[in-house]
N, C-alpha and C. Protein backbone atom coordinates (compact mmCIF):
# COMPACT_ATOMS: atom_id res chain seq x y z
N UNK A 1 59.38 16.92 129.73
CA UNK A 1 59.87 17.08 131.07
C UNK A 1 59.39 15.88 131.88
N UNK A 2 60.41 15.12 132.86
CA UNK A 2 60.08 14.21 133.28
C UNK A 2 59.70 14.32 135.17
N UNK A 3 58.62 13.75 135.27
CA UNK A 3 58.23 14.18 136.60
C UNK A 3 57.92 13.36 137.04
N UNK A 4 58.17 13.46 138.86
CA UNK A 4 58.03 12.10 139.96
C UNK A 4 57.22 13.04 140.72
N UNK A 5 56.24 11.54 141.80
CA UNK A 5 55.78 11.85 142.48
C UNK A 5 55.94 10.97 144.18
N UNK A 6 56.03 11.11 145.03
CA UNK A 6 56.45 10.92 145.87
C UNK A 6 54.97 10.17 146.61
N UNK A 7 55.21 8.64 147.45
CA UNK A 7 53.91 8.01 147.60
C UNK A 7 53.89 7.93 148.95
N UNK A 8 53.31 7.82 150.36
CA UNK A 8 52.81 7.50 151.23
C UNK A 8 51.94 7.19 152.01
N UNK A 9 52.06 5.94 152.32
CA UNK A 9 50.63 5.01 152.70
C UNK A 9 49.88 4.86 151.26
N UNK A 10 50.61 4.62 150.34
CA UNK A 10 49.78 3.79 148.99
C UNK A 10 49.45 5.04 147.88
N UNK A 11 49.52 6.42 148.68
CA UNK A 11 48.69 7.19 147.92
C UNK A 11 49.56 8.44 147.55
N UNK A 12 49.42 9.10 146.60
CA UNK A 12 50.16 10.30 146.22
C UNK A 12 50.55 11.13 147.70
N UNK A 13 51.51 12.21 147.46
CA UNK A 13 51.96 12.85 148.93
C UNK A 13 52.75 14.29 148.24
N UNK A 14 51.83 15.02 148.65
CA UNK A 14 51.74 16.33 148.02
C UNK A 14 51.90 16.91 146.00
N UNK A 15 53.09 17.49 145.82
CA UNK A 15 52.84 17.69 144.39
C UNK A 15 53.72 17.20 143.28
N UNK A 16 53.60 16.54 142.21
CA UNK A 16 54.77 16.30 141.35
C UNK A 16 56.02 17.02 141.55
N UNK A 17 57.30 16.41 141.55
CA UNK A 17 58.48 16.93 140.76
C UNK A 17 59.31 16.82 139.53
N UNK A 18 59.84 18.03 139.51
CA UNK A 18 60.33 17.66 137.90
C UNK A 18 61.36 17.25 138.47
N UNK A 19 62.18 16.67 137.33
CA UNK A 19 63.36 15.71 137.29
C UNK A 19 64.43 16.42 137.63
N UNK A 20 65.37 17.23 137.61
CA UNK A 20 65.86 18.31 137.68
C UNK A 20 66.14 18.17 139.73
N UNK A 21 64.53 18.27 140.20
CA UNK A 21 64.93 18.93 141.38
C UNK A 21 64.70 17.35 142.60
N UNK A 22 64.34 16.07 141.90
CA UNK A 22 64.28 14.96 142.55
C UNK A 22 65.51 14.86 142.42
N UNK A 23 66.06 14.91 141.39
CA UNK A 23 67.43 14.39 141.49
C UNK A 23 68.13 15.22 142.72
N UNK A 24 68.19 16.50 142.91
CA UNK A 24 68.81 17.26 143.86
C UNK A 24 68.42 16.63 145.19
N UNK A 25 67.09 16.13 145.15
CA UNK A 25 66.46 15.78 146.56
C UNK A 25 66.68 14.95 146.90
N UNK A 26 66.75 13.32 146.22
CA UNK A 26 66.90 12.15 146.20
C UNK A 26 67.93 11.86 145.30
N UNK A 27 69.21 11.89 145.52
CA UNK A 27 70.54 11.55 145.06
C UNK A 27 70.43 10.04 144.56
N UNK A 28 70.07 9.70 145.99
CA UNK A 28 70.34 7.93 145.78
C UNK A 28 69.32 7.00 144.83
N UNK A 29 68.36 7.47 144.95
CA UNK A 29 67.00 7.05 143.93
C UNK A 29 67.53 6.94 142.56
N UNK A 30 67.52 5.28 142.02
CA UNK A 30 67.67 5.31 140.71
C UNK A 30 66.24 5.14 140.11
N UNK A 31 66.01 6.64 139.34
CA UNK A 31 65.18 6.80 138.27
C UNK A 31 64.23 5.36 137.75
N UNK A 32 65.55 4.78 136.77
CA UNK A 32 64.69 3.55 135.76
C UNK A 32 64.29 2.64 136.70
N UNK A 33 64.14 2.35 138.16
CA UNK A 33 64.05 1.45 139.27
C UNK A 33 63.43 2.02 140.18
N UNK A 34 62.58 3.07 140.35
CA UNK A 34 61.70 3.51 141.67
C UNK A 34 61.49 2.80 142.34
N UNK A 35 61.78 2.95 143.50
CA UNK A 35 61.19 2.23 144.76
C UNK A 35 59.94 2.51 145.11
N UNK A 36 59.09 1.59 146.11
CA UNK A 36 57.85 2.27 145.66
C UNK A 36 57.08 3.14 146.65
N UNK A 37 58.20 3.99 147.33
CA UNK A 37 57.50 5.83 147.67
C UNK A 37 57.59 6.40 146.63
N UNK A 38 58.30 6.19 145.24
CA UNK A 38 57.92 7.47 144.32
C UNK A 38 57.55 6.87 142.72
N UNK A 39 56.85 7.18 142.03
CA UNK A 39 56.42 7.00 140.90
C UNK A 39 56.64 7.66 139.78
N UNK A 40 56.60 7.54 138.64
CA UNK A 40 56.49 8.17 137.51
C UNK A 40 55.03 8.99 137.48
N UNK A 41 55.35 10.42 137.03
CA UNK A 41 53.96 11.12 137.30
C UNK A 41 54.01 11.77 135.64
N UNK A 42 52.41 11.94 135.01
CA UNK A 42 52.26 12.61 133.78
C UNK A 42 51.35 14.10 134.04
N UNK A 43 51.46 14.82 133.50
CA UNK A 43 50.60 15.84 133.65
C UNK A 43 49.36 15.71 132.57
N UNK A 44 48.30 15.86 132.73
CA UNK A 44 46.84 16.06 131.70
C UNK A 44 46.39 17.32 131.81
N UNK A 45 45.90 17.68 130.65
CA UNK A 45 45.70 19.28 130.20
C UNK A 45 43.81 18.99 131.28
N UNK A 46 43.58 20.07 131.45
CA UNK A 46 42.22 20.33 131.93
C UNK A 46 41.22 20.07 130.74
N UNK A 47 40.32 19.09 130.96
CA UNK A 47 39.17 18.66 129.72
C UNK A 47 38.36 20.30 129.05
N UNK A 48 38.34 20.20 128.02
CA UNK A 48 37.58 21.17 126.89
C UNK A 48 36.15 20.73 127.90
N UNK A 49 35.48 21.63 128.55
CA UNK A 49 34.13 21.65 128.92
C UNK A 49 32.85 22.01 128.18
N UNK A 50 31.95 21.35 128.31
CA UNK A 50 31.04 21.07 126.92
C UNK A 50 30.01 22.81 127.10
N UNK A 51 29.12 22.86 126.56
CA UNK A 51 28.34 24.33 126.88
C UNK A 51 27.47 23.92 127.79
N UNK A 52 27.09 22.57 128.15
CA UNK A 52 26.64 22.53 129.58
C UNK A 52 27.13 21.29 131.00
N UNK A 53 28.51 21.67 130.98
CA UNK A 53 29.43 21.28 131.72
C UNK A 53 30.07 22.02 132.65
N UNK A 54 30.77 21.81 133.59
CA UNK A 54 31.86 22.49 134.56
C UNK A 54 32.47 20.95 135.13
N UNK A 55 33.33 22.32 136.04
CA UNK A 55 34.43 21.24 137.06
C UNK A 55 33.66 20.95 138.13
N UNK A 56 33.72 19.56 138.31
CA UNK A 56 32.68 19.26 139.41
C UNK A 56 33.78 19.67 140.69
N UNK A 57 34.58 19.71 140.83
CA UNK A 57 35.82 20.08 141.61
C UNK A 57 36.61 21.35 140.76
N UNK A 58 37.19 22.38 141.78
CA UNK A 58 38.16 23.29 141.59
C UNK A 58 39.29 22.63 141.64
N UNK A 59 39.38 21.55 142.94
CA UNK A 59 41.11 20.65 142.69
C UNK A 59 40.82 19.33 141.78
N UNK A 60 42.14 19.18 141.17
CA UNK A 60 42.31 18.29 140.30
C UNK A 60 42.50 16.94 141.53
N UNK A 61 42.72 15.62 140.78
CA UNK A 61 43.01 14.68 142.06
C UNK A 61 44.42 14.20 140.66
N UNK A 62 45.69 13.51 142.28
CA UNK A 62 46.26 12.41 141.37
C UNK A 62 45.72 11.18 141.45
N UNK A 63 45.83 10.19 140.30
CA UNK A 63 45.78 8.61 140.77
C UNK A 63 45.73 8.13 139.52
N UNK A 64 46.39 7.12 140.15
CA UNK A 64 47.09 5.55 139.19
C UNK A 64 46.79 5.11 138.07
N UNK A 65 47.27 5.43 136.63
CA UNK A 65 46.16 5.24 135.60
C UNK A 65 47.20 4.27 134.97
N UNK A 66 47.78 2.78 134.69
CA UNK A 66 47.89 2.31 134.05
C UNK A 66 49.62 2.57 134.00
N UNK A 67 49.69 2.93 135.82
CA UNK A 67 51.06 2.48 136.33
C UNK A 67 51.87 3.82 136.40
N UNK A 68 51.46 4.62 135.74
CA UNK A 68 51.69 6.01 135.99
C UNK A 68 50.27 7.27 136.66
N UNK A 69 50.79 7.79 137.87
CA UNK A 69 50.26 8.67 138.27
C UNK A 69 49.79 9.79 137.35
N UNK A 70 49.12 9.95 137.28
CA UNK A 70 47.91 11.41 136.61
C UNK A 70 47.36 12.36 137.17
N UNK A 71 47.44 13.33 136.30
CA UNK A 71 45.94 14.49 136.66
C UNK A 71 44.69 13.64 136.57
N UNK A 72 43.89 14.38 137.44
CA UNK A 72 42.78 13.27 137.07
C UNK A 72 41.86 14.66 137.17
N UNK A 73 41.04 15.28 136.38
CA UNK A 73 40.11 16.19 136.64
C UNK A 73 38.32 15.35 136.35
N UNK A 74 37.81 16.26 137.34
CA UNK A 74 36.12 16.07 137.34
C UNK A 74 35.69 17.17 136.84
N UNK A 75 34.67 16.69 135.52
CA UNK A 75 33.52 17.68 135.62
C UNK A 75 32.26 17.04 135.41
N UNK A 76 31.34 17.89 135.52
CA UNK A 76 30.01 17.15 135.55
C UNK A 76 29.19 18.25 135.01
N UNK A 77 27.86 17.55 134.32
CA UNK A 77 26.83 18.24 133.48
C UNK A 77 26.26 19.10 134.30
N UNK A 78 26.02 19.88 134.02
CA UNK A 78 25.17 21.23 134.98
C UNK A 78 23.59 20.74 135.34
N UNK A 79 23.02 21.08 136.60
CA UNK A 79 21.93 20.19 137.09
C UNK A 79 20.91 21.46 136.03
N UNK A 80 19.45 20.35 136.09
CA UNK A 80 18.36 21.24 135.28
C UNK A 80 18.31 22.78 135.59
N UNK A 81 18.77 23.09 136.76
CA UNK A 81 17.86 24.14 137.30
C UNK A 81 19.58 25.07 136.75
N UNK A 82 20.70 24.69 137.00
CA UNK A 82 21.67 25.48 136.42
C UNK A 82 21.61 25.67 135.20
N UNK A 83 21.39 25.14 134.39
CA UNK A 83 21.22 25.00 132.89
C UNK A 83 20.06 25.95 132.34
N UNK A 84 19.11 26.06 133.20
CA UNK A 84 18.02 26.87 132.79
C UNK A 84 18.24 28.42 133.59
N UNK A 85 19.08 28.13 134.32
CA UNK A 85 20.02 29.99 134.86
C UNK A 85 20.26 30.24 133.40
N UNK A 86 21.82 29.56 133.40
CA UNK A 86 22.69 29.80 132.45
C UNK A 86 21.80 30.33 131.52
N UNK A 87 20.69 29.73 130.66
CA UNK A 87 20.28 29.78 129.65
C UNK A 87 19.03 31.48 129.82
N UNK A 88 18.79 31.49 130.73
CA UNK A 88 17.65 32.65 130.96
C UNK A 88 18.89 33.55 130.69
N UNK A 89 20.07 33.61 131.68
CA UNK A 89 20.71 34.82 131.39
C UNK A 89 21.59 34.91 130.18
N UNK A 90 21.49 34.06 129.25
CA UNK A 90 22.48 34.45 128.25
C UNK A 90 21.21 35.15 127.47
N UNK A 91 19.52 34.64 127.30
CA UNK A 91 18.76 35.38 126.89
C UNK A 91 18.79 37.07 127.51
N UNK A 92 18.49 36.97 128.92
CA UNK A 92 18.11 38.50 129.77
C UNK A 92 19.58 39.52 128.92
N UNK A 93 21.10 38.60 129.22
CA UNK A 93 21.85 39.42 128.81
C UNK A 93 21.68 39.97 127.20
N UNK A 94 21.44 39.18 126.29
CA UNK A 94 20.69 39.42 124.84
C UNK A 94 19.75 40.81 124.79
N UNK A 95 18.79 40.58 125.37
CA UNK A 95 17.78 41.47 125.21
C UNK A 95 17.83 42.65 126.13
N UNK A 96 18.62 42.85 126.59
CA UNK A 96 19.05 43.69 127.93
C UNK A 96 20.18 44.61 127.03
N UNK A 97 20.52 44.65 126.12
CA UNK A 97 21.67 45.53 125.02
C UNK A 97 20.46 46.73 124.78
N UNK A 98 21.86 47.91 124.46
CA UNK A 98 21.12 48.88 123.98
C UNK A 98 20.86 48.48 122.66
N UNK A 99 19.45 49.11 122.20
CA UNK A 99 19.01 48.59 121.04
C UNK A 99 18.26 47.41 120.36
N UNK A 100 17.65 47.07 121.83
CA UNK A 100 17.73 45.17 121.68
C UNK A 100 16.88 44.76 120.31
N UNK A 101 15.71 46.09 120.28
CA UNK A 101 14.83 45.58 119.24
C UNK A 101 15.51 45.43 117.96
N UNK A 102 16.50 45.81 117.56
CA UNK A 102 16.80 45.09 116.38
C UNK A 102 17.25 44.09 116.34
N UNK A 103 17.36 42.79 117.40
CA UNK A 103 17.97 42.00 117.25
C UNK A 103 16.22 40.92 117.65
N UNK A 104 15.40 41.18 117.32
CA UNK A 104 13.64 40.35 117.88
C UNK A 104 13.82 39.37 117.10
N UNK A 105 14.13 39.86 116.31
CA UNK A 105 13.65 38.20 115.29
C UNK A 105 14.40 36.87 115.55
N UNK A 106 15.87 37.09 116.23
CA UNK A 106 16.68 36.12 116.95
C UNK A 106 15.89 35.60 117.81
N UNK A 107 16.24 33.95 117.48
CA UNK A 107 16.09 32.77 118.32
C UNK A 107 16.84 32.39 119.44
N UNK A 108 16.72 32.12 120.56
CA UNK A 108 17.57 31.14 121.42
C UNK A 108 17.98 29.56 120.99
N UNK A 109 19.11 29.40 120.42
CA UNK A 109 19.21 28.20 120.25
C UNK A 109 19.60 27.33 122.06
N UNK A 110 19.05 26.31 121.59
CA UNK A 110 19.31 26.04 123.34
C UNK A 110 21.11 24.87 122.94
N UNK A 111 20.91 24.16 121.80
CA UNK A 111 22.06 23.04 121.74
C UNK A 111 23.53 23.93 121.73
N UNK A 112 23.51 25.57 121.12
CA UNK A 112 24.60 26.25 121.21
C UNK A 112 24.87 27.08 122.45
N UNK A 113 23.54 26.92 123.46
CA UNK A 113 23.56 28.75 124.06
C UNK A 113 23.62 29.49 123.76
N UNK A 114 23.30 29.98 122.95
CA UNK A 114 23.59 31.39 121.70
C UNK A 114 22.24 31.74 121.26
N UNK A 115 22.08 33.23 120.79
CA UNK A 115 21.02 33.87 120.12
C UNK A 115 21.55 33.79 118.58
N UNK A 116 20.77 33.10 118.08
CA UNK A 116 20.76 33.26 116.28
C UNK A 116 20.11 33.93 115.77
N UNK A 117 20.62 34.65 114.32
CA UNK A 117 19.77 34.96 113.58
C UNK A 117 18.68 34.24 112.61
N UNK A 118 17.50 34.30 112.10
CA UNK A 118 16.74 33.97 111.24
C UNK A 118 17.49 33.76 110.37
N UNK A 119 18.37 34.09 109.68
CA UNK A 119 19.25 34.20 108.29
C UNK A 119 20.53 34.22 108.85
N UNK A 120 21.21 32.82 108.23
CA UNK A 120 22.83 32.79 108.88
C UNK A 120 23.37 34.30 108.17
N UNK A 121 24.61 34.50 109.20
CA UNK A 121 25.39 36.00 108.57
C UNK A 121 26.13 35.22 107.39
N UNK A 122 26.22 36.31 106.39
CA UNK A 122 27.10 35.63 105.13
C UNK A 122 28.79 36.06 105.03
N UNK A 123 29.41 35.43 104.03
CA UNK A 123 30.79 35.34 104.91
C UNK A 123 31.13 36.96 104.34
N UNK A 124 32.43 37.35 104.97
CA UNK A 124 32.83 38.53 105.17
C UNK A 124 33.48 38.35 104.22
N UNK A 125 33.38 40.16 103.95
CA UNK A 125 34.00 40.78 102.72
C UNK A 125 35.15 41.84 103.10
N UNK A 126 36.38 42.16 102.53
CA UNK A 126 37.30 42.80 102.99
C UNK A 126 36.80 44.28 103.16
N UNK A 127 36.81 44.56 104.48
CA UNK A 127 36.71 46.37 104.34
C UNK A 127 35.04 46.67 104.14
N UNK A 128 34.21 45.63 104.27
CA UNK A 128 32.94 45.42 104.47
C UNK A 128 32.34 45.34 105.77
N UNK A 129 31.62 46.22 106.28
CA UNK A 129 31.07 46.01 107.42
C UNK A 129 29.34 45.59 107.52
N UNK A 130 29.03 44.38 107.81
CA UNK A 130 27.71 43.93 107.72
C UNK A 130 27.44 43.73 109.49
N UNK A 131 26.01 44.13 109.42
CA UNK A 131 25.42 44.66 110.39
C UNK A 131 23.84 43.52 109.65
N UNK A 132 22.88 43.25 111.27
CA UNK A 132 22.14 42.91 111.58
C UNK A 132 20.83 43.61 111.51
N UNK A 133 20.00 44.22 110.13
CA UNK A 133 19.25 45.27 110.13
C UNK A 133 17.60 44.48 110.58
N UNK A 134 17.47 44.85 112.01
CA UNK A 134 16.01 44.33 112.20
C UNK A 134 15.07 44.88 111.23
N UNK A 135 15.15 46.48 111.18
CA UNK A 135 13.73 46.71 110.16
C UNK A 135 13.67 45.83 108.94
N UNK A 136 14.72 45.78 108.12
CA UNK A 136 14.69 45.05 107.08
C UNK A 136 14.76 43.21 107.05
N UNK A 137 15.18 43.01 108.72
CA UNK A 137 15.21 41.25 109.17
C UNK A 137 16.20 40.56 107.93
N UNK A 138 16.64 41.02 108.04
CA UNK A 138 18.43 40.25 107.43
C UNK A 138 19.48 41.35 107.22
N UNK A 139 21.17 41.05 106.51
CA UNK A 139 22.20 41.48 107.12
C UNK A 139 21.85 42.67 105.90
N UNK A 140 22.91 43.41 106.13
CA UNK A 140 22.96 44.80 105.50
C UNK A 140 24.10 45.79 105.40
N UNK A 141 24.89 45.75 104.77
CA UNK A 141 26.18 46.84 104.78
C UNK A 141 26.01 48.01 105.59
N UNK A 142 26.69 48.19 106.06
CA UNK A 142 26.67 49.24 107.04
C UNK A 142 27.53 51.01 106.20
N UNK A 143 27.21 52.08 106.62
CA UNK A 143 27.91 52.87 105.89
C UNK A 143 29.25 53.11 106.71
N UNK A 144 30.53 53.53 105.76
CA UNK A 144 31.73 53.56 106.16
C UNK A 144 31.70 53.96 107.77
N UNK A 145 32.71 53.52 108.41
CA UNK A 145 32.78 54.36 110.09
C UNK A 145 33.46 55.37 109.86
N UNK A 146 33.10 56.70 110.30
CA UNK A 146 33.85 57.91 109.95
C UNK A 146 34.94 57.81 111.60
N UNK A 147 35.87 58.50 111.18
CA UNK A 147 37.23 58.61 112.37
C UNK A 147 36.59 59.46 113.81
N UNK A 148 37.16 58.96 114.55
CA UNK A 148 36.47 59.53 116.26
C UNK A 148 36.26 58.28 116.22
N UNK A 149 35.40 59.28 117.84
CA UNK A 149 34.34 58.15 118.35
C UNK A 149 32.88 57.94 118.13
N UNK A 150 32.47 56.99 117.25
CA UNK A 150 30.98 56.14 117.29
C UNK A 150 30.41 55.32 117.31
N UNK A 151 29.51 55.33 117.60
CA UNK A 151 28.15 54.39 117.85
C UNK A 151 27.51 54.12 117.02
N UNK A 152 27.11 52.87 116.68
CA UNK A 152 26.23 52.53 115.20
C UNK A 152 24.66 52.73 115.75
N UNK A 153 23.86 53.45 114.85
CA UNK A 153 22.31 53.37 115.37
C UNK A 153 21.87 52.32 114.59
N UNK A 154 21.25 51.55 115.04
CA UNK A 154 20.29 50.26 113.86
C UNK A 154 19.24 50.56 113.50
N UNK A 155 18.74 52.01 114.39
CA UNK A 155 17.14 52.49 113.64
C UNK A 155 17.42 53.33 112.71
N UNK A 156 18.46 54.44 113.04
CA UNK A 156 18.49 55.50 111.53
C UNK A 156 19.51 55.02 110.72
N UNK A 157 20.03 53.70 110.92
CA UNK A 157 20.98 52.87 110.01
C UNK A 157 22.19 54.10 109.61
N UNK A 158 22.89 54.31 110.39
CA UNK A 158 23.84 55.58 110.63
C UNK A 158 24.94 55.30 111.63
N UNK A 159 26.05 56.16 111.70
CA UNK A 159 27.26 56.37 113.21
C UNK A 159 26.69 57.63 113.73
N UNK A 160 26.55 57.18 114.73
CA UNK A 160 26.35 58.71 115.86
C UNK A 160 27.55 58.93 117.14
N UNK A 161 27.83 60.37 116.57
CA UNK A 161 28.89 60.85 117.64
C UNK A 161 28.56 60.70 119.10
N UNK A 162 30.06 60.11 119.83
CA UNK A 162 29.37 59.70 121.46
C UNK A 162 29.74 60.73 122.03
């Protein structure tokens, strides 16, 4: 889809259009020859944000990248003191589960944000349900889930009716 953007005083002037509805707007404007109130505009997907990143901005900006107008998005690394939120509460939320003690022997990795286990989980088996057995501190088949509704206990290694 091909999209224009409309320029005044040097600088973008409100939002892309698609081609379709410039043409309706601007009859006389030949396309392959812009004059220069309107430009060729591209759209850019929003950047993959890292695990300690955000949008340094909620609005995106346009501007001039190599003769065509762009998305241009900001983000920026999260300051020390955000990073060490983030990171307390993905722990508090961890240990804050019902049941937490079977999950003690987990580490905070800080490079993933994530709680690991001591022993990576091993890969899955069809119709196998493996479970995280703290007493025993590695994984453990779980017994079949019977039909209803339940709850897995990790201390009497069982489903309990809710």
């Amino acid at each position: 889809m091909k999209l224009f953007i409309r320029i005044k005083d040097g600088q973008p002037f409100e939002h892309p259009i698609v081609e379709n509805n410039f043409v309706q707007a601007f009859p006389d404007v030949d396309m392959e020859n812009l004059p220069s109130e309107f430009a060729r505009f591209e759209r850019v997907a929003p950047p993959e944000l890292g695990i300690y990143e955000v949008m340094a901005d909620q609005e995106l900006t346009y501007e001039l990248i190599d003769g065509v107008y762009k998305d241009v998005w900001h983000k920026r690394d999260l300051t020390a003191e955000e990073k060490t939120a983030k990171q307390q509460a993905v722990i508090a939320q961890f240990n804050n589960r019902e049941q937490a003690d079977n999950w003690s022997a987990w580490t905070f990795d800080e490079a993933t944000c994530l709680m690991k286990p001591p022993i990576p989980r091993p890969a899955p088996v069809e119709g196998v349900v493996i479970f995280w057995c703290g007493a025993d501190a590695n994984w453990k088949q779980a017994p079949a889930r019977p039909e209803g509704e339940y709850k897995f206990d990790f201390f009497t290694w069982q489903w309990v009716a809710m």
